[in-house]
Structures are given as structure tokens and as C-alpha cells.
C-alpha atoms as a PDB file:
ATOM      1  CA  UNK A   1      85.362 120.528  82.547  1.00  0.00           C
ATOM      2  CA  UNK A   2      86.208 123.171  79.316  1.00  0.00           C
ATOM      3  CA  UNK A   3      89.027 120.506  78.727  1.00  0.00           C
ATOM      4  CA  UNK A   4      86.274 117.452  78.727  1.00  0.00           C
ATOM      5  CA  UNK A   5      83.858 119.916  76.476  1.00  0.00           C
ATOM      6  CA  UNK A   6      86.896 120.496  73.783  1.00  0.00           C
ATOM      7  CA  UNK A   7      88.057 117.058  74.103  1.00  0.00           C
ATOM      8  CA  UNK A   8      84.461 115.618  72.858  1.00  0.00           C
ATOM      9  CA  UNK A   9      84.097 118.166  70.932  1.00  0.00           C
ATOM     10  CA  UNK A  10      87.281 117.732  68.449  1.00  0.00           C
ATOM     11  CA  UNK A  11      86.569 113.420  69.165  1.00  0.00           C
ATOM     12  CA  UNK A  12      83.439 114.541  67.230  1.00  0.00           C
ATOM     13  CA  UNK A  13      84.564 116.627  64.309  1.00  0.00           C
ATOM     14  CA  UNK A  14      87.598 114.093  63.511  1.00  0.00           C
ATOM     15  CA  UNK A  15      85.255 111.426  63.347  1.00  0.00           C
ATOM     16  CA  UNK A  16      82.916 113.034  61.109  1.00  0.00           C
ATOM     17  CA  UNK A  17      85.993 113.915  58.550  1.00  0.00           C
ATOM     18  CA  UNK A  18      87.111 109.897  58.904  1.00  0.00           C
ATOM     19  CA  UNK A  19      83.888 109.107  58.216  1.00  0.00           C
ATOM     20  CA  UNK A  20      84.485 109.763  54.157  1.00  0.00           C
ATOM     21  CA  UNK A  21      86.978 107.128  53.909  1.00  0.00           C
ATOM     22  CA  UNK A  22      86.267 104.913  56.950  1.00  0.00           C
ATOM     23  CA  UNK A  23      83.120 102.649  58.193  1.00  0.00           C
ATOM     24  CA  UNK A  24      81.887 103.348  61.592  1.00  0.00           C
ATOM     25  CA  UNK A  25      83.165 100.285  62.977  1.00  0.00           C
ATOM     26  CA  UNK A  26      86.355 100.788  61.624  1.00  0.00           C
ATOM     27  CA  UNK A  27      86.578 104.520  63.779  1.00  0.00           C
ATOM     28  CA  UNK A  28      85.207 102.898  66.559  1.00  0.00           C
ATOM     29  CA  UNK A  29      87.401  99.920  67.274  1.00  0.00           C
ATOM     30  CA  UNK A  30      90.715 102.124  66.249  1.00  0.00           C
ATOM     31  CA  UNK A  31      89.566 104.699  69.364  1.00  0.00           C
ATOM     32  CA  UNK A  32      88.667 101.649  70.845  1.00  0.00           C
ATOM     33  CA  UNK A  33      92.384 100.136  71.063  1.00  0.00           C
ATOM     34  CA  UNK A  34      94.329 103.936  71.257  1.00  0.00           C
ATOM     35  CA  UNK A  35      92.173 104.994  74.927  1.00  0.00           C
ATOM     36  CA  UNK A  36      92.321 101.604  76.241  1.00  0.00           C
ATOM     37  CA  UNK A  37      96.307 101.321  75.925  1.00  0.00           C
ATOM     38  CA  UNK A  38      96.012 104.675  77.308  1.00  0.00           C
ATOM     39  CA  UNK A  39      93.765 103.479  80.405  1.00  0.00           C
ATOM     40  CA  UNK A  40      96.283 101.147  81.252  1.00  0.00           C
ATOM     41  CA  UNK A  41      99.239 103.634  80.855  1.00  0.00           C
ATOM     42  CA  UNK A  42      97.302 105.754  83.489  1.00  0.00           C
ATOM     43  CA  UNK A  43      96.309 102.397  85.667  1.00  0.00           C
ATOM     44  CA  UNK A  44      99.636 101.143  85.743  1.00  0.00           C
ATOM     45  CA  UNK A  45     100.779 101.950  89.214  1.00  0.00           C
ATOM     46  CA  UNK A  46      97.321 100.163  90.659  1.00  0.00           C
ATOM     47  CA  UNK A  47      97.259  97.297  88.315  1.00  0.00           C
ATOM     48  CA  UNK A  48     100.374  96.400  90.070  1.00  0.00           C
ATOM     49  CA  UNK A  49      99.357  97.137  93.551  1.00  0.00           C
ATOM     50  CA  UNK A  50      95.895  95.884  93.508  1.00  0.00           C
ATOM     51  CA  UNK A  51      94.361  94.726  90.457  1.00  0.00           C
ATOM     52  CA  UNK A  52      94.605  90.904  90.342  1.00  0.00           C
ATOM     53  CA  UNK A  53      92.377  88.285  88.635  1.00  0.00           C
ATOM     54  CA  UNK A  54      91.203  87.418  92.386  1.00  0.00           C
ATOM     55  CA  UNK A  55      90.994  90.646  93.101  1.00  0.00           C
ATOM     56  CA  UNK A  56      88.228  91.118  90.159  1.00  0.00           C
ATOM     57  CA  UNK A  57      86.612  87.521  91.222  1.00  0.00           C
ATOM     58  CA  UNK A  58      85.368  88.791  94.485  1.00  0.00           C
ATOM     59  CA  UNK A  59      83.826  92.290  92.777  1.00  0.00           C
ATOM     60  CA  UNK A  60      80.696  92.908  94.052  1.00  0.00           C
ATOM     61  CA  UNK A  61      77.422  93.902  91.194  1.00  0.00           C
ATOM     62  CA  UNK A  62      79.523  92.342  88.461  1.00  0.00           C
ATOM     63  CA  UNK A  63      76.007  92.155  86.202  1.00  0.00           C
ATOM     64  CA  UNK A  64      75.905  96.219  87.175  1.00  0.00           C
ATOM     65  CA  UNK A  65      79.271  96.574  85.980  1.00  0.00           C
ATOM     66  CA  UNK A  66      79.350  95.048  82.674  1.00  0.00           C
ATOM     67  CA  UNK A  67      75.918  97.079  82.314  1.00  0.00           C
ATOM     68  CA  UNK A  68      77.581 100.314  82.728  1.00  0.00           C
ATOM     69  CA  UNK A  69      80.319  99.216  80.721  1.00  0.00           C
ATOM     70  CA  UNK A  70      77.832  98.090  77.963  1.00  0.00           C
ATOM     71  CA  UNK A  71      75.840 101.013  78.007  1.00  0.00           C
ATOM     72  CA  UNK A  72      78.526 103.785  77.394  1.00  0.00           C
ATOM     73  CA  UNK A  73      80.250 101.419  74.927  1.00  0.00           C
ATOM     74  CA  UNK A  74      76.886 101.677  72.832  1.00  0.00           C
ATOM     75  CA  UNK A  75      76.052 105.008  73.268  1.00  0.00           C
ATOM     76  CA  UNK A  76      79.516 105.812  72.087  1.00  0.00           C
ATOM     77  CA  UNK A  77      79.235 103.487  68.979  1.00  0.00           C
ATOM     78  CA  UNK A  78      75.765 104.987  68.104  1.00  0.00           C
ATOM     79  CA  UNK A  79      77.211 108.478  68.383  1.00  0.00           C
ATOM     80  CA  UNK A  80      80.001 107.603  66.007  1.00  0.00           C
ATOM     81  CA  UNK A  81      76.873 106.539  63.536  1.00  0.00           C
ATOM     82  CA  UNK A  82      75.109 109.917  64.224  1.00  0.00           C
ATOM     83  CA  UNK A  83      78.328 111.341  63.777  1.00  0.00           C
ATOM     84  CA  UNK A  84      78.556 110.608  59.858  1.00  0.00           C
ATOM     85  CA  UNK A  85      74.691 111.480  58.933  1.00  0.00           C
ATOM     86  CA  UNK A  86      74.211 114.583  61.579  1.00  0.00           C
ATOM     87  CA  UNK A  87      75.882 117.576  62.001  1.00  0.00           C
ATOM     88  CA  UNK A  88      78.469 117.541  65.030  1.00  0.00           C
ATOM     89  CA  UNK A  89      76.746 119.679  66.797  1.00  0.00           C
ATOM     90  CA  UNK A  90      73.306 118.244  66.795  1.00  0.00           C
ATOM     91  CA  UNK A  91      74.847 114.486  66.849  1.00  0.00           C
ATOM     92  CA  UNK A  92      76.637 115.990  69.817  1.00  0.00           C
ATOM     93  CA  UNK A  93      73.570 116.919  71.572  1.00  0.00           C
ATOM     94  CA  UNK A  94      71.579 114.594  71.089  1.00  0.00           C
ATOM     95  CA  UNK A  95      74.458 112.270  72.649  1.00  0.00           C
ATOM     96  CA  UNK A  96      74.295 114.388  75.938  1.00  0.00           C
ATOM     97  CA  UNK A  97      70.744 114.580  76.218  1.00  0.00           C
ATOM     98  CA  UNK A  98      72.028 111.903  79.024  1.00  0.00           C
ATOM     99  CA  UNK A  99      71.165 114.029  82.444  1.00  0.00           C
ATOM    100  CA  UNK A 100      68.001 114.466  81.135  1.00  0.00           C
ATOM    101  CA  UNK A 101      67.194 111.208  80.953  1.00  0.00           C
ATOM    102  CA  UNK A 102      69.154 110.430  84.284  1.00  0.00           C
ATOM    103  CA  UNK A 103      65.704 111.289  86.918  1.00  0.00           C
ATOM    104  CA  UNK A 104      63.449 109.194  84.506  1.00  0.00           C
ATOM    105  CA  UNK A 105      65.489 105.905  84.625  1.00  0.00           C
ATOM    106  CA  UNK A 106      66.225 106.244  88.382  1.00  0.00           C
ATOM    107  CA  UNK A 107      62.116 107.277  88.649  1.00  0.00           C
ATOM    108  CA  UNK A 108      61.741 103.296  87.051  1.00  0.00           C
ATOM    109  CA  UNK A 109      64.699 101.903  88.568  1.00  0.00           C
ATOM    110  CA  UNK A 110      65.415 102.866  91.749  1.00  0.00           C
ATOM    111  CA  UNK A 111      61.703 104.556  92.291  1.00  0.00           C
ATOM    112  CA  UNK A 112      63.273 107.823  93.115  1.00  0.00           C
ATOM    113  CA  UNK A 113      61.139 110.465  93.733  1.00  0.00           C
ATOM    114  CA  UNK A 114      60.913 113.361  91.508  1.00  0.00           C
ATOM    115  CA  UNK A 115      60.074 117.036  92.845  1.00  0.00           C
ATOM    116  CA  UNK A 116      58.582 120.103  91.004  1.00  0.00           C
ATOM    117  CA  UNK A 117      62.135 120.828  89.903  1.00  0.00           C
ATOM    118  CA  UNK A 118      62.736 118.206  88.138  1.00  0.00           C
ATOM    119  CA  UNK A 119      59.063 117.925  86.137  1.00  0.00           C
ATOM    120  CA  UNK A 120      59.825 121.722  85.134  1.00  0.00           C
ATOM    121  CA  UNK A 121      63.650 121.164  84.175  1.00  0.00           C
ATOM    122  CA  UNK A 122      62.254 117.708  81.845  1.00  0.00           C
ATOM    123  CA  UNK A 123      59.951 119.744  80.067  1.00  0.00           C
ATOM    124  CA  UNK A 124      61.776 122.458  79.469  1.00  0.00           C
ATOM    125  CA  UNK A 125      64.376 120.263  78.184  1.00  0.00           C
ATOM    126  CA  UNK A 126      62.218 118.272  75.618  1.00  0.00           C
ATOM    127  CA  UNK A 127      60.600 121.398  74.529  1.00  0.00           C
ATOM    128  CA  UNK A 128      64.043 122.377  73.576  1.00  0.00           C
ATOM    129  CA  UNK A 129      64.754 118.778  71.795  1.00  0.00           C
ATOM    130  CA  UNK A 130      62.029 119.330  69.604  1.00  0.00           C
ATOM    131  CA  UNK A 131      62.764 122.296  68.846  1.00  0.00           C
ATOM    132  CA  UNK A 132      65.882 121.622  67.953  1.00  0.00           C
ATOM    133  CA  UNK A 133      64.770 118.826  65.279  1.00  0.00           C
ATOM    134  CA  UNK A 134      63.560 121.066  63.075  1.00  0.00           C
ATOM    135  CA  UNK A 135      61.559 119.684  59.126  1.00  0.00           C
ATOM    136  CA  UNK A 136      64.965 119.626  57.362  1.00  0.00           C
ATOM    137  CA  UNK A 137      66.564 117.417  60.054  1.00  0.00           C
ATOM    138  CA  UNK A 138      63.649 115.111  60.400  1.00  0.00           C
ATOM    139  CA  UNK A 139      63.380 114.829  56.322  1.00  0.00           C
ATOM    140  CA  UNK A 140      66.918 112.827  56.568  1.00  0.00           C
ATOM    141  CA  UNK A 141      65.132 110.142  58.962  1.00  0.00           C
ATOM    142  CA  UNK A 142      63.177 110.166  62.210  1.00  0.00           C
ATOM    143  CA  UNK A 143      64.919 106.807  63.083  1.00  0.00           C
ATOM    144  CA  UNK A 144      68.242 109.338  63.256  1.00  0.00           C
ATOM    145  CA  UNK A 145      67.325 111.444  65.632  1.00  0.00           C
ATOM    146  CA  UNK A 146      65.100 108.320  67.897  1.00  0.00           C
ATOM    147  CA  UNK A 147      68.710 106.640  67.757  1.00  0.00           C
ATOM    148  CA  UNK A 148      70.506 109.365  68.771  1.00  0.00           C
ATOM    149  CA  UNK A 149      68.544 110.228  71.750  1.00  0.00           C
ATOM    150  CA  UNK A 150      68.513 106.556  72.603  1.00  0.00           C
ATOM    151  CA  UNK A 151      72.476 107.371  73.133  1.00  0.00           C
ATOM    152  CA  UNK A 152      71.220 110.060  75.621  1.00  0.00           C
ATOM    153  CA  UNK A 153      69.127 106.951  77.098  1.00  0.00           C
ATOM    154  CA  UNK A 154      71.458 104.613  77.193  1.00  0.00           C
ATOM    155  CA  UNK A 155      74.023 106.819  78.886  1.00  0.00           C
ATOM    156  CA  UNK A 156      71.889 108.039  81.598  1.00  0.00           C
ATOM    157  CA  UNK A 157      71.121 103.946  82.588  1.00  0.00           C
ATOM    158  CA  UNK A 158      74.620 103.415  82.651  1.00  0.00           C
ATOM    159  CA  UNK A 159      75.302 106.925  84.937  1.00  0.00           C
ATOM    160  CA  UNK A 160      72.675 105.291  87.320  1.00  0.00           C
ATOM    161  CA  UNK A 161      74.270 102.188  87.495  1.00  0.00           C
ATOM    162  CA  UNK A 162      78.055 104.115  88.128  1.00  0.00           C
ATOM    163  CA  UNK A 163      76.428 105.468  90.960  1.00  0.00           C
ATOM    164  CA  UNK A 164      74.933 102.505  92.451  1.00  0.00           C
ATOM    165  CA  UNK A 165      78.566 100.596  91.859  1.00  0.00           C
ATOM    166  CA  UNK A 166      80.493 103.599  93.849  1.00  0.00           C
ATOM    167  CA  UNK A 167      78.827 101.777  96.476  1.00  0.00           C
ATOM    168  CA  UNK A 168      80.364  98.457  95.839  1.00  0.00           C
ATOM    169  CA  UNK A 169      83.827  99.081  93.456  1.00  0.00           C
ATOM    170  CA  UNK A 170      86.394 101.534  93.521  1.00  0.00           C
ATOM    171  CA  UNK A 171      86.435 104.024  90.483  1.00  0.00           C
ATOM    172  CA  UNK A 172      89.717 101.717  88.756  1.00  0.00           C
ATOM    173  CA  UNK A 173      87.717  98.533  88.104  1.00  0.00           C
ATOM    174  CA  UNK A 174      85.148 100.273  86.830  1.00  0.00           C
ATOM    175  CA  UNK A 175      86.988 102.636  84.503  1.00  0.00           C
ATOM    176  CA  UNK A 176      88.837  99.162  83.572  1.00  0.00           C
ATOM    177  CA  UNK A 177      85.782  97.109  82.425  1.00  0.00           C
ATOM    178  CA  UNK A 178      84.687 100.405  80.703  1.00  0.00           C
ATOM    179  CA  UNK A 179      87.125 100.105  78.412  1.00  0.00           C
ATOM    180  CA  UNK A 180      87.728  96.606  78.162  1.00  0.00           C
ATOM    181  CA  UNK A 181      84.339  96.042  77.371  1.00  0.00           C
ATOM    182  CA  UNK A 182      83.940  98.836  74.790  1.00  0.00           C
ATOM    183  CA  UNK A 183      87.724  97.347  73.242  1.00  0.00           C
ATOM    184  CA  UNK A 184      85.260  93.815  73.087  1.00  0.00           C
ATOM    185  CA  UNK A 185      82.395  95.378  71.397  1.00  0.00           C
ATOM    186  CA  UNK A 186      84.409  97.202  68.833  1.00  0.00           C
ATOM    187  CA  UNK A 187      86.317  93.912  67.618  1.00  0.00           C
ATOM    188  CA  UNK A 188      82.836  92.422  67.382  1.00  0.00           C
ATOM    189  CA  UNK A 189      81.780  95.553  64.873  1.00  0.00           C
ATOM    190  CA  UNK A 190      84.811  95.368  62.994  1.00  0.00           C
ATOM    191  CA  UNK A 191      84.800  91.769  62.364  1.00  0.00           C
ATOM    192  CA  UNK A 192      81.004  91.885  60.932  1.00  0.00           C
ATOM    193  CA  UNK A 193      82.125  94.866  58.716  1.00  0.00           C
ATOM    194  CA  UNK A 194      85.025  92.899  57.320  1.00  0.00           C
ATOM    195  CA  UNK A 195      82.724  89.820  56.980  1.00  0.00           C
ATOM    196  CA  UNK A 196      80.503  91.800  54.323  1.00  0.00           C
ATOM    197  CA  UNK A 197      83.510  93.379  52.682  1.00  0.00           C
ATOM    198  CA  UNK A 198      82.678  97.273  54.449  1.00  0.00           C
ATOM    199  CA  UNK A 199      85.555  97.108  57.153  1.00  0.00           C
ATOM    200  CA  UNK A 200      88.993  98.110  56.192  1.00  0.00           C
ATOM    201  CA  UNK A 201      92.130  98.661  58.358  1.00  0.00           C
ATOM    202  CA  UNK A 202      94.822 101.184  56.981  1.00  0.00           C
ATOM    203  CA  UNK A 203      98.429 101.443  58.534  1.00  0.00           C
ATOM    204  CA  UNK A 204      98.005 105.260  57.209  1.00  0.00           C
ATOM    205  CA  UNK A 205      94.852 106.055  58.951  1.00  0.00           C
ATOM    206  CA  UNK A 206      96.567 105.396  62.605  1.00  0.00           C
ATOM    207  CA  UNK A 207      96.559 109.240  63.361  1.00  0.00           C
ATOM    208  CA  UNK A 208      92.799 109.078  62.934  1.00  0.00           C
ATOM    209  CA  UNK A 209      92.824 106.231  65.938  1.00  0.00           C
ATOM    210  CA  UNK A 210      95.281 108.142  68.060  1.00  0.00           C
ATOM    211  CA  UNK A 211      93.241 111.522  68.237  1.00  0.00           C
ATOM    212  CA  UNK A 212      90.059 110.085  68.094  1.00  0.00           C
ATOM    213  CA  UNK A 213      91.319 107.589  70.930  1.00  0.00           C
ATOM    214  CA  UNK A 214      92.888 110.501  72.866  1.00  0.00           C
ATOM    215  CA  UNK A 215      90.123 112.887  72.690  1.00  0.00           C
ATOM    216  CA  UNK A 216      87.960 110.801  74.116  1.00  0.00           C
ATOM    217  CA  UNK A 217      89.924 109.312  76.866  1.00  0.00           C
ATOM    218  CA  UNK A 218      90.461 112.526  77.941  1.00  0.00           C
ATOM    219  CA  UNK A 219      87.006 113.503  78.011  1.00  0.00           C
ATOM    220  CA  UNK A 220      86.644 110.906  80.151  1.00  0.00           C
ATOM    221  CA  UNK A 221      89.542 111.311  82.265  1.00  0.00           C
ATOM    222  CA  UNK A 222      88.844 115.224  82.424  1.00  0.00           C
ATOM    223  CA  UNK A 223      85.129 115.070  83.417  1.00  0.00           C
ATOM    224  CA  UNK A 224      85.743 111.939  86.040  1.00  0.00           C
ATOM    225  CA  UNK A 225      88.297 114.891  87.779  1.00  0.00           C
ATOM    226  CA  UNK A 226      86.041 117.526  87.610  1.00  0.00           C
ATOM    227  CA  UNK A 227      83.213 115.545  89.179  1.00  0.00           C
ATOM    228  CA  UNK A 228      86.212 114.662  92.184  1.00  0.00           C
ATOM    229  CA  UNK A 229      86.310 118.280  92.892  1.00  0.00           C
ATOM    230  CA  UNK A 230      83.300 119.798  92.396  1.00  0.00           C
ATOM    231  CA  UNK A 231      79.343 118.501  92.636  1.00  0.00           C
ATOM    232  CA  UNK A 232      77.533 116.896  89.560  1.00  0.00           C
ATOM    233  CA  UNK A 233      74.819 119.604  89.507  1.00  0.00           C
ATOM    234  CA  UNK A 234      77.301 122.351  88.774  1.00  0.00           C
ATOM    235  CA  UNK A 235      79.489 120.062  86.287  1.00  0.00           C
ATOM    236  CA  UNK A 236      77.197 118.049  84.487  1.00  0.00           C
ATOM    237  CA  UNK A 237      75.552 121.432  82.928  1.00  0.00           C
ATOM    238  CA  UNK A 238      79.138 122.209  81.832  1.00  0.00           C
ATOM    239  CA  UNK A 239      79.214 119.387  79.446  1.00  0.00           C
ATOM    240  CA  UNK A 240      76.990 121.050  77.201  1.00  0.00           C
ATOM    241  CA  UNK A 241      80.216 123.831  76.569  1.00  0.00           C
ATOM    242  CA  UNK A 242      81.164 121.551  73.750  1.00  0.00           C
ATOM    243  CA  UNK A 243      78.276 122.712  71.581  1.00  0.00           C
ATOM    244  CA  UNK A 244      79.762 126.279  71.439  1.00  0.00           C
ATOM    245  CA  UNK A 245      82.872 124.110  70.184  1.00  0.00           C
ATOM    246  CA  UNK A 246      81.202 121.843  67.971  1.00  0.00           C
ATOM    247  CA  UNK A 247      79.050 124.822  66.145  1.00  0.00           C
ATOM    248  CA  UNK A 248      82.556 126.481  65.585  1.00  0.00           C
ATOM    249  CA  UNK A 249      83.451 123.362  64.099  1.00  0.00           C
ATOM    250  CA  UNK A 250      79.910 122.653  62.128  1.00  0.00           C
ATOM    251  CA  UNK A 251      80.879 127.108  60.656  1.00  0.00           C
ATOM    252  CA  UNK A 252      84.523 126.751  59.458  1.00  0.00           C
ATOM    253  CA  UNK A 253      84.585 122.881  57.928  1.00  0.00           C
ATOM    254  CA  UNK A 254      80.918 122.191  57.034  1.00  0.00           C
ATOM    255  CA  UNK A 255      79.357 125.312  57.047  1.00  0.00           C
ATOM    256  CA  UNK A 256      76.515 123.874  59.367  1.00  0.00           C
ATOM    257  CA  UNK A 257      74.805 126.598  61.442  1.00  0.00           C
ATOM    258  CA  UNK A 258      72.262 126.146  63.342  1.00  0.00           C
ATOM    259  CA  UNK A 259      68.599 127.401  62.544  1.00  0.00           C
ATOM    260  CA  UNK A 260      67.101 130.229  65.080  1.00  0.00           C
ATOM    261  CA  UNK A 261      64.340 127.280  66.287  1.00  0.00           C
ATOM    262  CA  UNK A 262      67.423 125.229  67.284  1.00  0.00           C
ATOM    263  CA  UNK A 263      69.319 127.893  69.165  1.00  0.00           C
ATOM    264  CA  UNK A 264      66.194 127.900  70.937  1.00  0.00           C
ATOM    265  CA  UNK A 265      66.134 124.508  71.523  1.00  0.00           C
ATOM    266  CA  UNK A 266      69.850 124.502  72.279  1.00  0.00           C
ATOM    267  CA  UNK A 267      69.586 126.757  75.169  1.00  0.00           C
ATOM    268  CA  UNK A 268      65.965 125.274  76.519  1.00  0.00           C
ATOM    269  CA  UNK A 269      67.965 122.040  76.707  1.00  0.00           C
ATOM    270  CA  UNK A 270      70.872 123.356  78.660  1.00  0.00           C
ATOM    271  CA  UNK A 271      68.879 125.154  81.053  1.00  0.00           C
ATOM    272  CA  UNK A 272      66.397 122.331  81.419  1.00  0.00           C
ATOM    273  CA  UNK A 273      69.387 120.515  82.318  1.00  0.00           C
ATOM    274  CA  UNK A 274      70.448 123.178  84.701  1.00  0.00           C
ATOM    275  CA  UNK A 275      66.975 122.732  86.408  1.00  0.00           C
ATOM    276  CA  UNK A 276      67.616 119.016  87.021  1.00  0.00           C
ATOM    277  CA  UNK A 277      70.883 119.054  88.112  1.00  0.00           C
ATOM    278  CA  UNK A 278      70.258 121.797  90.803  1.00  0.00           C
ATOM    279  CA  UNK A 279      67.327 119.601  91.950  1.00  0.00           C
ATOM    280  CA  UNK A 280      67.962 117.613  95.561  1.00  0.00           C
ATOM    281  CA  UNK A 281      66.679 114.676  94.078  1.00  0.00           C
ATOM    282  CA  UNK A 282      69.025 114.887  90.812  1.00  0.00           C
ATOM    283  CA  UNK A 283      72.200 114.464  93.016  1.00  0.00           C
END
């Protein structure tokens, strides 16, 4: 899990530096293509084995699994916009604000029933989002900061729907159509860029792709193992590691540091989190 906190971390600050030269689409579809050739490197052995066009036909929930895919392809894309306005940190955040938005979407969708824990760890957790946007933040644009929590939102509908398809497909198929579908919506952003003359494609900016592409594969890859060995209520919290990373990052290249009010809101999140996660009802 420190591995999947560094890994989002550095995906963040590298695509905040390409951002000077490169359009969000651009960033997105070049990570895009780099972690879905290196999804298939890693699915190799079962694509062989198992994974067959009639193999996919029968899939159970195939509506629930595009969803997922859709979602976290989205909430990606929208945290590569946040990425170029925000600070990494606080882009970052915002972005992960995911488990606490995880008991509210399963309270609609699934009508799950949520205990005392849960209330308590959701309003500690807002208190902490708000203070976290402090008056300089929200000068640059309320709609920032709605869309970057509607990343948060977002990912926790497609973490509801992962768990609901663990009932139905194995873990490959729906790591596959994760990326596949994220690959689809990228070449969709990148074509409308290039149609208005914004989207460019440079041979030289490759290493860009490859470590943004990287990182983030190996978030995923890194917090999908975790999760195999240990419960979601003690990883999940450990997500939020990154932000010691990404404040690093925010000090030496930016010379971002957060304001007292959102080191208070930073930790109020995290252990609002912590409340939710520990909850019977969260896991």
C-alpha cells in the first residue's frame, strides 16, 4: 500500500509538470495506451488460458462492468484536469475523497444500512473537506473543487459496483474492461482536442506517457494486492499516505504548502475515513 500511495503520488506531480506543454487529453490518452499495454503484459498467461471472445459473451452484469469501467476512467480524466489548476496535493485529495462517498452510494443503491459509525466518520470527514477549501482555493472556482469531489463520487459508484461484480466476474475481466474502456475514452478526448486545434502528439514527450502510464498501473496493481492480503478497512485509510508524498512534492517544485485550516482538514478527512472503514457496515 506505501508503493500504491508513491505510485499516485509521483502519477500526480508528472502530470502537473506535463501539463505546461500538454492538453489534458493529450496526458490522458498517452497513460491511457502505456498501462493498458502493460495490463496485457501482466494478463498474458490468462488471456491465453481463458480469456476468449466467448468467454467475455457469457459475462454476467456486463451493464455493471462497463459502469465500473466508466466510472474510474472519468474520475481519472477529471483528476488529470484538477491536476493542472490545483495543487497535487489538494487535487489528490479531493480525488480520494472516494471511501467517503462509498456508504452514501451503497445507502441509495443497495439500501445499506448505515450505523452510528459511519454518520460520525461522514461528518467528520466533510468537516475536514471544507476545511480544507479554504477563500484562496475557492477564489480560483467553486466549479474546481465540486468537480473534483465529483471524482471522489464517481469512484466510490464504481468501488460499489467492483464489489457487486466479484460476485459475478473474476478480478481479470474486470481489470481488462478497466482499461480497455479508459484506452476508449481517452481516444475519444484526444480526437475532440485535435478537432479544435488543442491536441498535439509529440514523439519526444513519450517518457511523459511511460511514467505517467506506469505510475498509475502500479497504483492499481499495488493497491488490488494489498486489498488480497489484508481487509479494506485497514488499507483503504492507507491510500491517503500519498498526501505526505504529494505535499513533499507541492514544497520542493511548487512551493505549495498547505494552510494550518487545511492540515486540519487533511487529518479530519483521513480519520473520518478511518471511522468508516472500521465500521461493519463499510466492509
Amino acid at each position: 500500500m506505501l508503493l500504491a500511495a508513491l505510485g499516485i503520488a509521483l502519477q500526480g506531480a508528472v502530470v502537473k509538470y506535463a501539463s505546461r506543454s500538454l492538453t489534458t487529453g493529450t496526458i490522458f490518452f498517452g497513460r491511457a495506451l502505456v498501462a493498458f499495454g502493460w495490463a496485457m503484459l501482466y494478463m498474458l498467461p490468462y488471456i491465453k488460458k481463458e480469456f476468449t471472445s466467448s468467454s467475455f459473451a457469457k459475462v454476467k452484469k456486463k451493464n455493471l462492468l462497463f459502469l465500473r469501467a466508466g466510472c474510474g476512467a472519468f474520475a481519472a480524466l477529471i483528476l488529470y484536469y484538477t491536476l493542472r489548476l490545483l495543487s497535487v496535493s489538494i487535487a489528490t485529495l479531493l480525488y480520494l475523497t472516494f471511501p467517503v462517498f462509498v456508504p452514501l452510494v451503497a445507502r441509495v443503491w443497495l439500501k445499506t444500512k448505515m450505523n452510528m459509525h459511519i454518520w460520525w466518520g461522514l461528518a467528520v470527514a466533510f468537516i475536514g473537506i471544507v476545511l480544507i477549501l479554504d477563500p484562496r482555493l475557492l477564489q480560483q472556482g467553486s466549479w474546481l473543487v465540486l468537480l473534483g469531489l465529483f471524482s471522489g463520487v464517481l469512484g466510490a459508484i464504481g468501488s460499489v459496483a467492483n464489489r457487486i461484480l466479484h460476485r459475478y466476474v473474476d478480478q481479470q475481466k474486470i481489470v481488462f474492461t478497466y482499461f480497455l474502456v479508459t484506452l476508449f475514452v481517452a481516444m475519444i478526448c484526444l480526437a475532440i482536442e485535435m478537432l479544435v486545434g488543442l491536441g498535439t502528439f509529440r514523439w519526444q514527450d513519450i517518457l511523459f506517457f511511460f511514467v505517467i502510464g506506469s505510475t498509475g498501473f502500479g497504483f492499481q496493481y499495488c493497491f488490488s494486492l494489498a486489498l488480497k492480503y489484508a481487509p479494506a478497512r485497514l488499507m483503504t485509510p492507507c491510500t491517503y499516505l500519498s498526501l505526505v508524498f504529494t505535499v513533499i512534492v507541492d514544497r520542493l517544485f511548487w512551493h505549495h504548502m498547505p494552510t494550518p485550516y487545511q492540515w486540519v482538514g487533511i487529518v479530519a478527512v483521513v480519520l473520518g475515513v478511518v471511522l468508516i472503514m472500521f465500521s461493519e457496515k463499510a466492509t
